[in-house]
N, C-alpha and C. Protein backbone atom coordinates (compact mmCIF):
# COMPACT_ATOMS: atom_id res chain seq x y z
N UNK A 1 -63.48 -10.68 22.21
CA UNK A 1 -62.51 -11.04 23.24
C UNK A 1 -61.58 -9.85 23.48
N UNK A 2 -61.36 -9.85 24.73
CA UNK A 2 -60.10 -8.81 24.81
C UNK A 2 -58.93 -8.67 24.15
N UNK A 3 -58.32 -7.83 23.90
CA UNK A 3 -56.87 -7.64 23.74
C UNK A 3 -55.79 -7.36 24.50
N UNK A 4 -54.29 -7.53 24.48
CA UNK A 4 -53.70 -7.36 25.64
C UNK A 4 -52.47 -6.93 25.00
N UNK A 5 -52.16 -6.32 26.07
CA UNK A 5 -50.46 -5.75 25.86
C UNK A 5 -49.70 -5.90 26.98
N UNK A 6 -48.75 -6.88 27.14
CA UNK A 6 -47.64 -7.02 28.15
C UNK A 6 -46.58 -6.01 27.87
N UNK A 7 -46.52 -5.43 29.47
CA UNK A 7 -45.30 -4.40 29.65
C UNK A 7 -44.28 -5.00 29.52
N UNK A 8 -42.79 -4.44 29.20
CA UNK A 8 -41.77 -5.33 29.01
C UNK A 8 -41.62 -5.64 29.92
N UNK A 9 -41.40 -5.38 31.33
CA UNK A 9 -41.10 -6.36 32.48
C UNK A 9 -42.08 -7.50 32.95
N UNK A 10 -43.24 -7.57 31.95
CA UNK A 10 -44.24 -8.43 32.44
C UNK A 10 -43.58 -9.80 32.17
N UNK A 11 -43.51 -10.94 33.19
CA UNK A 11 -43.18 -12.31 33.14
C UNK A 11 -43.28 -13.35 32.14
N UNK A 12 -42.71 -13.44 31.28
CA UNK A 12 -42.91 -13.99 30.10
C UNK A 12 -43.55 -15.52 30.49
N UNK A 13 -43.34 -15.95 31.17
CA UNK A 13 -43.96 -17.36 31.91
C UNK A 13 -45.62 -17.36 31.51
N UNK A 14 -46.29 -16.00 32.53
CA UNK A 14 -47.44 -15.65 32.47
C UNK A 14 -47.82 -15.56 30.89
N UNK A 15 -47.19 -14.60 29.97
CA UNK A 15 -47.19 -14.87 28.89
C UNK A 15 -47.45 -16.08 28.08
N UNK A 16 -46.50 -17.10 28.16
CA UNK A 16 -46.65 -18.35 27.58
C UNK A 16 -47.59 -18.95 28.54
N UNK A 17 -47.87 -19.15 29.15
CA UNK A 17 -49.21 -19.72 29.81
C UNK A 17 -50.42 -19.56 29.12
N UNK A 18 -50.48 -18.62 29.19
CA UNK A 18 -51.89 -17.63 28.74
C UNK A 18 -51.91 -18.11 26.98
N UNK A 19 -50.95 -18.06 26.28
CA UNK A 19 -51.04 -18.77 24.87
C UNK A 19 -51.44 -19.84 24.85
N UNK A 20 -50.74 -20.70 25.79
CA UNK A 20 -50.93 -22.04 25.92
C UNK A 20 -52.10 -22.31 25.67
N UNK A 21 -53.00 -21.91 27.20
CA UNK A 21 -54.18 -22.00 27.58
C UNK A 21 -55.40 -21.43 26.52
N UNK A 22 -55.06 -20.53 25.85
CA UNK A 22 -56.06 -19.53 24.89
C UNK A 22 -55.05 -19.12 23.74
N UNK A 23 -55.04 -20.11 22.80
CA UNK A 23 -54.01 -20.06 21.70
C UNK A 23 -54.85 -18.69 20.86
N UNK A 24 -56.01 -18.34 20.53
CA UNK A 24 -56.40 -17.47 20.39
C UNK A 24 -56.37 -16.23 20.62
N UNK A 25 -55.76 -16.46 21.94
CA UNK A 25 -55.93 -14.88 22.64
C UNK A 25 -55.08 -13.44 21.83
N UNK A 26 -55.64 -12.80 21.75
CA UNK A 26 -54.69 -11.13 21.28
C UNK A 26 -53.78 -10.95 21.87
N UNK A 27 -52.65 -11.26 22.38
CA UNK A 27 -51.65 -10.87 23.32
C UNK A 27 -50.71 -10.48 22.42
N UNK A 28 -50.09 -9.12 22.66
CA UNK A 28 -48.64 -8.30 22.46
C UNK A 28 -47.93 -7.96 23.59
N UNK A 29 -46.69 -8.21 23.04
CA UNK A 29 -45.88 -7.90 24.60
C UNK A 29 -44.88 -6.80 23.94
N UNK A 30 -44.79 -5.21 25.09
CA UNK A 30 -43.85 -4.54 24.17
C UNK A 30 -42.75 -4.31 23.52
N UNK A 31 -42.12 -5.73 23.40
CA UNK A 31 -41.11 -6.24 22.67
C UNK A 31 -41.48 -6.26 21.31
N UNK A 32 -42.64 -6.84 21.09
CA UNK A 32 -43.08 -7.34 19.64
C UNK A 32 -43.28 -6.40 18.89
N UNK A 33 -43.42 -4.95 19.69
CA UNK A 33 -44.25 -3.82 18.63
C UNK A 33 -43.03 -2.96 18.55
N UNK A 34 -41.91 -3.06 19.15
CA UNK A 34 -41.17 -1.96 18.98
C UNK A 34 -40.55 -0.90 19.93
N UNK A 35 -41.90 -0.93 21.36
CA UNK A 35 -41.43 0.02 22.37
C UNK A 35 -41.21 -0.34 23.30
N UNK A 36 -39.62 -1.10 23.44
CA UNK A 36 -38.59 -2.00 23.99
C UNK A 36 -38.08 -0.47 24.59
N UNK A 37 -37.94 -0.40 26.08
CA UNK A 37 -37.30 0.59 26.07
C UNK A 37 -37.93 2.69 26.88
N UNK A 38 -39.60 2.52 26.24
CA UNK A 38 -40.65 3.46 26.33
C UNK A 38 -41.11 3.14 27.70
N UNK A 39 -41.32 4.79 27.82
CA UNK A 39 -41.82 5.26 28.93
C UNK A 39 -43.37 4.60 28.95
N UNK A 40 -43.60 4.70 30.14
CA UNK A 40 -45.14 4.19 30.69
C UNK A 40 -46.64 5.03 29.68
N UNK A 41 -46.28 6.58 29.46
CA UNK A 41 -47.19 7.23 28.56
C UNK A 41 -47.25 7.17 27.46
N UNK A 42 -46.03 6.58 26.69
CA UNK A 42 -45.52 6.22 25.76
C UNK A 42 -46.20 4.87 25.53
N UNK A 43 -46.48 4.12 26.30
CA UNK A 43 -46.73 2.52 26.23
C UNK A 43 -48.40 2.59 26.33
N UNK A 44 -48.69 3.52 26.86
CA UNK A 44 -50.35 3.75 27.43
C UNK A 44 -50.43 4.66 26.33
N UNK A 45 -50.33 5.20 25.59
CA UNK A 45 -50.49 6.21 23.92
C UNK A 45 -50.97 4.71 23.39
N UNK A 46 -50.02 3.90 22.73
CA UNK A 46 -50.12 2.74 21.60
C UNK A 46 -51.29 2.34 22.16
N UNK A 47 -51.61 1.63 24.06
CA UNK A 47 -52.11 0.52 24.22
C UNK A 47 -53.53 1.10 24.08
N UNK A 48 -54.20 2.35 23.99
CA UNK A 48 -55.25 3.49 23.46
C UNK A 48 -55.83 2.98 22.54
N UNK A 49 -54.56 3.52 21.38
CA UNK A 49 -54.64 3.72 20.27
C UNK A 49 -55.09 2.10 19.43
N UNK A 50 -54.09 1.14 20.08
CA UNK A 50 -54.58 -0.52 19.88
C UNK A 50 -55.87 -0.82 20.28
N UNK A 51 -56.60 -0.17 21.07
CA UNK A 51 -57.38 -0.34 21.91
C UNK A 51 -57.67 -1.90 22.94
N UNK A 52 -56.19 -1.93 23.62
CA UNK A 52 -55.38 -3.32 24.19
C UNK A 52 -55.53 -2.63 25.86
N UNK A 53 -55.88 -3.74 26.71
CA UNK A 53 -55.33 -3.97 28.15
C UNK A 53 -53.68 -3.81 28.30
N UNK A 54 -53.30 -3.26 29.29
CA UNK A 54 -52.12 -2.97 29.41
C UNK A 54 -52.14 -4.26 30.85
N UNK A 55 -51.25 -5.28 30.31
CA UNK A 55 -50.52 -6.09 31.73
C UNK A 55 -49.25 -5.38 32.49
N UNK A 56 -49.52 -5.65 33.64
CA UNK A 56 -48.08 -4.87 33.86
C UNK A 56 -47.84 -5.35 35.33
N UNK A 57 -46.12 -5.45 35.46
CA UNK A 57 -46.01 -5.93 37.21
C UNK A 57 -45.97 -4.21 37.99
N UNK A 58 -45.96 -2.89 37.27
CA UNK A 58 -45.77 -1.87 37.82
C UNK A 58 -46.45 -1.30 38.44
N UNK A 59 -46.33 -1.26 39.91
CA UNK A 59 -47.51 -0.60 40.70
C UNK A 59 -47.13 0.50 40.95
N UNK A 60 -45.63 1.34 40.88
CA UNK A 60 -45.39 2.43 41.39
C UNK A 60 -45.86 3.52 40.29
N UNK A 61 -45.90 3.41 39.29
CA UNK A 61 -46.28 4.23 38.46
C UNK A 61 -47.07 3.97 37.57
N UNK A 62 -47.18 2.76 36.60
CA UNK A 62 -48.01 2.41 35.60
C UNK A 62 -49.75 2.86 36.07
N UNK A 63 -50.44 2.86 37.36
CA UNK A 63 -51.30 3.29 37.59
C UNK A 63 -51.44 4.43 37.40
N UNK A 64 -50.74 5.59 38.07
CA UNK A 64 -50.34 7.02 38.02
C UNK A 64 -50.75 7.19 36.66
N UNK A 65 -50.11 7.26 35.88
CA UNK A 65 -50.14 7.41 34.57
C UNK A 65 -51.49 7.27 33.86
N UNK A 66 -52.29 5.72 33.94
CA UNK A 66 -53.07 5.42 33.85
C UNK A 66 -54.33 6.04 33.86
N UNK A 67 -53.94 7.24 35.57
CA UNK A 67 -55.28 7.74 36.23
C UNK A 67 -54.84 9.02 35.30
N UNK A 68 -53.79 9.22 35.16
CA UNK A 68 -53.65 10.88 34.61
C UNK A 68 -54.47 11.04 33.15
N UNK A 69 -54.63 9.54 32.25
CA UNK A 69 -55.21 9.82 31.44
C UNK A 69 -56.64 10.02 31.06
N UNK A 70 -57.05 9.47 32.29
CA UNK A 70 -58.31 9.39 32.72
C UNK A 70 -58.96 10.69 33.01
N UNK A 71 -57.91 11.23 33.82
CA UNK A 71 -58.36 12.37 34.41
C UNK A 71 -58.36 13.45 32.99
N UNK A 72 -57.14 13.56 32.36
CA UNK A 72 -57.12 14.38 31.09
C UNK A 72 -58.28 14.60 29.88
N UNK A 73 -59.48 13.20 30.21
CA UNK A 73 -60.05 13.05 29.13
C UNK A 73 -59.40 11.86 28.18
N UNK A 74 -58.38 11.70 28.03
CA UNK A 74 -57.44 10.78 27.12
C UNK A 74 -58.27 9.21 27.28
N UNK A 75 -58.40 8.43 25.95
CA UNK A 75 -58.59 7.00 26.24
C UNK A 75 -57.73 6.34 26.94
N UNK A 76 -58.27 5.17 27.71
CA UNK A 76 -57.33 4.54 28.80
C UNK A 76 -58.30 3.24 28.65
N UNK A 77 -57.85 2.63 27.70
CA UNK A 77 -58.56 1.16 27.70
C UNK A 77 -58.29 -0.14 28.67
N UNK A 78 -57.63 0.40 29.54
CA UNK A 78 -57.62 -0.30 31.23
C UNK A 78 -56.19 -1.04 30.94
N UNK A 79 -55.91 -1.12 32.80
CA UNK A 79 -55.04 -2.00 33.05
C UNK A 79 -54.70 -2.79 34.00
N UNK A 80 -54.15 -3.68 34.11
CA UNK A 80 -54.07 -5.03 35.09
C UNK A 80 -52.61 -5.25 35.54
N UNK A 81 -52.82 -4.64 36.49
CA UNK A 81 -51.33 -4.82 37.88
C UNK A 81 -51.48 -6.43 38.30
N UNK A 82 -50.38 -6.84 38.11
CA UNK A 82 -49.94 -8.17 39.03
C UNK A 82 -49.17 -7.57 39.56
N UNK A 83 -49.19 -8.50 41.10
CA UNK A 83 -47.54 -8.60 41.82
C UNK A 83 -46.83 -9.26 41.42
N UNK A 84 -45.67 -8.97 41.37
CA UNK A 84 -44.54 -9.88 40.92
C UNK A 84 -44.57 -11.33 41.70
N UNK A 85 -44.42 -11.26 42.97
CA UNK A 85 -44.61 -12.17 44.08
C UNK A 85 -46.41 -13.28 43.45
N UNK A 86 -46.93 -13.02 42.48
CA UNK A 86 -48.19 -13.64 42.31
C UNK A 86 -47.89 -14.88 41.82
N UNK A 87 -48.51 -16.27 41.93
CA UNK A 87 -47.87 -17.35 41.40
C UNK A 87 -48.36 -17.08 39.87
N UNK A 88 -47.48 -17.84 39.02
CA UNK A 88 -47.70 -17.81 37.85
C UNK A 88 -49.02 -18.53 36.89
N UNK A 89 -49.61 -19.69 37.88
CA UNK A 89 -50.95 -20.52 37.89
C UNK A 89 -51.76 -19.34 38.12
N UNK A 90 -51.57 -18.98 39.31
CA UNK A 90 -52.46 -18.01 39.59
C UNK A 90 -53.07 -17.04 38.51
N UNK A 91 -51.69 -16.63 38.51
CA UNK A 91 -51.93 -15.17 37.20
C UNK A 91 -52.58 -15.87 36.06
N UNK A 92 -52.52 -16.94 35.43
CA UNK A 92 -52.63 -17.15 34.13
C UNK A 92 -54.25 -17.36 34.32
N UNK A 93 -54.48 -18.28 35.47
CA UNK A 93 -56.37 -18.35 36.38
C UNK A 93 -56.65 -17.25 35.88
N UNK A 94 -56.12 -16.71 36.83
CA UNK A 94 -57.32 -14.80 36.49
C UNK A 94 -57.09 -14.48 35.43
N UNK A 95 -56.32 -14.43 34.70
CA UNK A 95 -56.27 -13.68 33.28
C UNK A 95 -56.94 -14.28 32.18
N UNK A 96 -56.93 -15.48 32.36
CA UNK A 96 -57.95 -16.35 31.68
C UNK A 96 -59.44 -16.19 31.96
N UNK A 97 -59.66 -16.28 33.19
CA UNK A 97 -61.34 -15.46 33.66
C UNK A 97 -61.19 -14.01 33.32
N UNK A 98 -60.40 -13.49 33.37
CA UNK A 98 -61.39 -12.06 33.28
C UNK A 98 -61.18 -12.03 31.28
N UNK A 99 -60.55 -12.45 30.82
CA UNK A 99 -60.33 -12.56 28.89
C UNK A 99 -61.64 -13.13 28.69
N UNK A 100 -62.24 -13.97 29.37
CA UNK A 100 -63.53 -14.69 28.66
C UNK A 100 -64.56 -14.52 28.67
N UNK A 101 -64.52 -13.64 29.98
CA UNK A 101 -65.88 -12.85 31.02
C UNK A 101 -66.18 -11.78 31.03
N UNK A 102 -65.22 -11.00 30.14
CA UNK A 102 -65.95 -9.28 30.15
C UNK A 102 -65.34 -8.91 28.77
N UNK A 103 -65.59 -7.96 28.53
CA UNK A 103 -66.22 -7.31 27.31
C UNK A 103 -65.07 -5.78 27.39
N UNK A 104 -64.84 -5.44 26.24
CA UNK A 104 -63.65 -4.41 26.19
C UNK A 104 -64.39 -2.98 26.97
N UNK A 105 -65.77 -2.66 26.36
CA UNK A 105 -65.77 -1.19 26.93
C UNK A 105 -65.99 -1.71 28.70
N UNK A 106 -66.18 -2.76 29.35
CA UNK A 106 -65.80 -2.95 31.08
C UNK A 106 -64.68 -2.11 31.49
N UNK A 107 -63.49 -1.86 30.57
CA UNK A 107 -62.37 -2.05 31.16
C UNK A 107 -62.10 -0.36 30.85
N UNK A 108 -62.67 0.38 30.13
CA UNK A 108 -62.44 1.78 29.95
C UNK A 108 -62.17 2.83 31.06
N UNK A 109 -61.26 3.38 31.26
CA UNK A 109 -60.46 4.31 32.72
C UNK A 109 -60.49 3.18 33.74
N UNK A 110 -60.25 1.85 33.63
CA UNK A 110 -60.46 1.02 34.72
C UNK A 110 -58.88 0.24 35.18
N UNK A 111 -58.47 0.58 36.35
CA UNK A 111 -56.92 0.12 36.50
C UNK A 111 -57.28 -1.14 37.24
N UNK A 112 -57.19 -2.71 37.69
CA UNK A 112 -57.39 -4.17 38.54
C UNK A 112 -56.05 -3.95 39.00
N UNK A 113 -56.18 -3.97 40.27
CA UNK A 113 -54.84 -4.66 41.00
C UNK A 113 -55.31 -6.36 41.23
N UNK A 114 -54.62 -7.16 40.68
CA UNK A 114 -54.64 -8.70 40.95
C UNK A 114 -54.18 -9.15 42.44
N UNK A 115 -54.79 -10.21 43.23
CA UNK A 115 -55.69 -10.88 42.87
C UNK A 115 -56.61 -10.45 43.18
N UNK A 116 -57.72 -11.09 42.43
CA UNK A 116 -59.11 -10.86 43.00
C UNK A 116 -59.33 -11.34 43.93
């Protein structure tokens, strides 16, 4: 099953949903680990190194970053843009289909803007 890492601005709603629904699931949010606070390369280093999905509502940059590591050679074990504006049913739908339906190396240099 996948693993996941919520950015700190990611919606904690979506969060508890997603437990709810998949009490199982790997989910860290970057509160829990410590990098309360860290830059986006900083947050994409750990989520590598965890080898975790990065959630995130950041479209202005969290991609950027994303592609730079890609481009560098660097691991980039993918990441998943919501809009903020996304309903919270919604989000927890898709995040629940794509956690059950694909497989970690799918998601390698791979950035999803939601929805599908």
């Amino acid at each position: 099953m996948l693993r996941f890492l919520a950015d700190e601005n990611f919606k904690g709603e979506i969060v508890r949903g997603l437990l709810r629904r998949m009490p199982d699931l790997d989910l860290v949010r970057v509160q829990d680990i410590g990098l309360t606070g860290a830059d986006d390369p900083s947050i994409l280093d750990w989520a590598a190194e965890q080898e975790r999905i990065v959630l995130t509502h950041d479209r202005a940059t969290m991609p950027d970053f994303a592609y730079e590591r890609v481009v560098a050679g660097e691991a980039m074990p993918g990441v998943i843009v919501l809009p903020r504006r996304l309903a919270v049913r919604q989000a927890i739908d898709e995040l629940s289909l794509i956690a059950t339906s694909s497989e970690v190396d799918e998601w390698q240099g791979f950035v999803l803007h939601l929805p599908l």
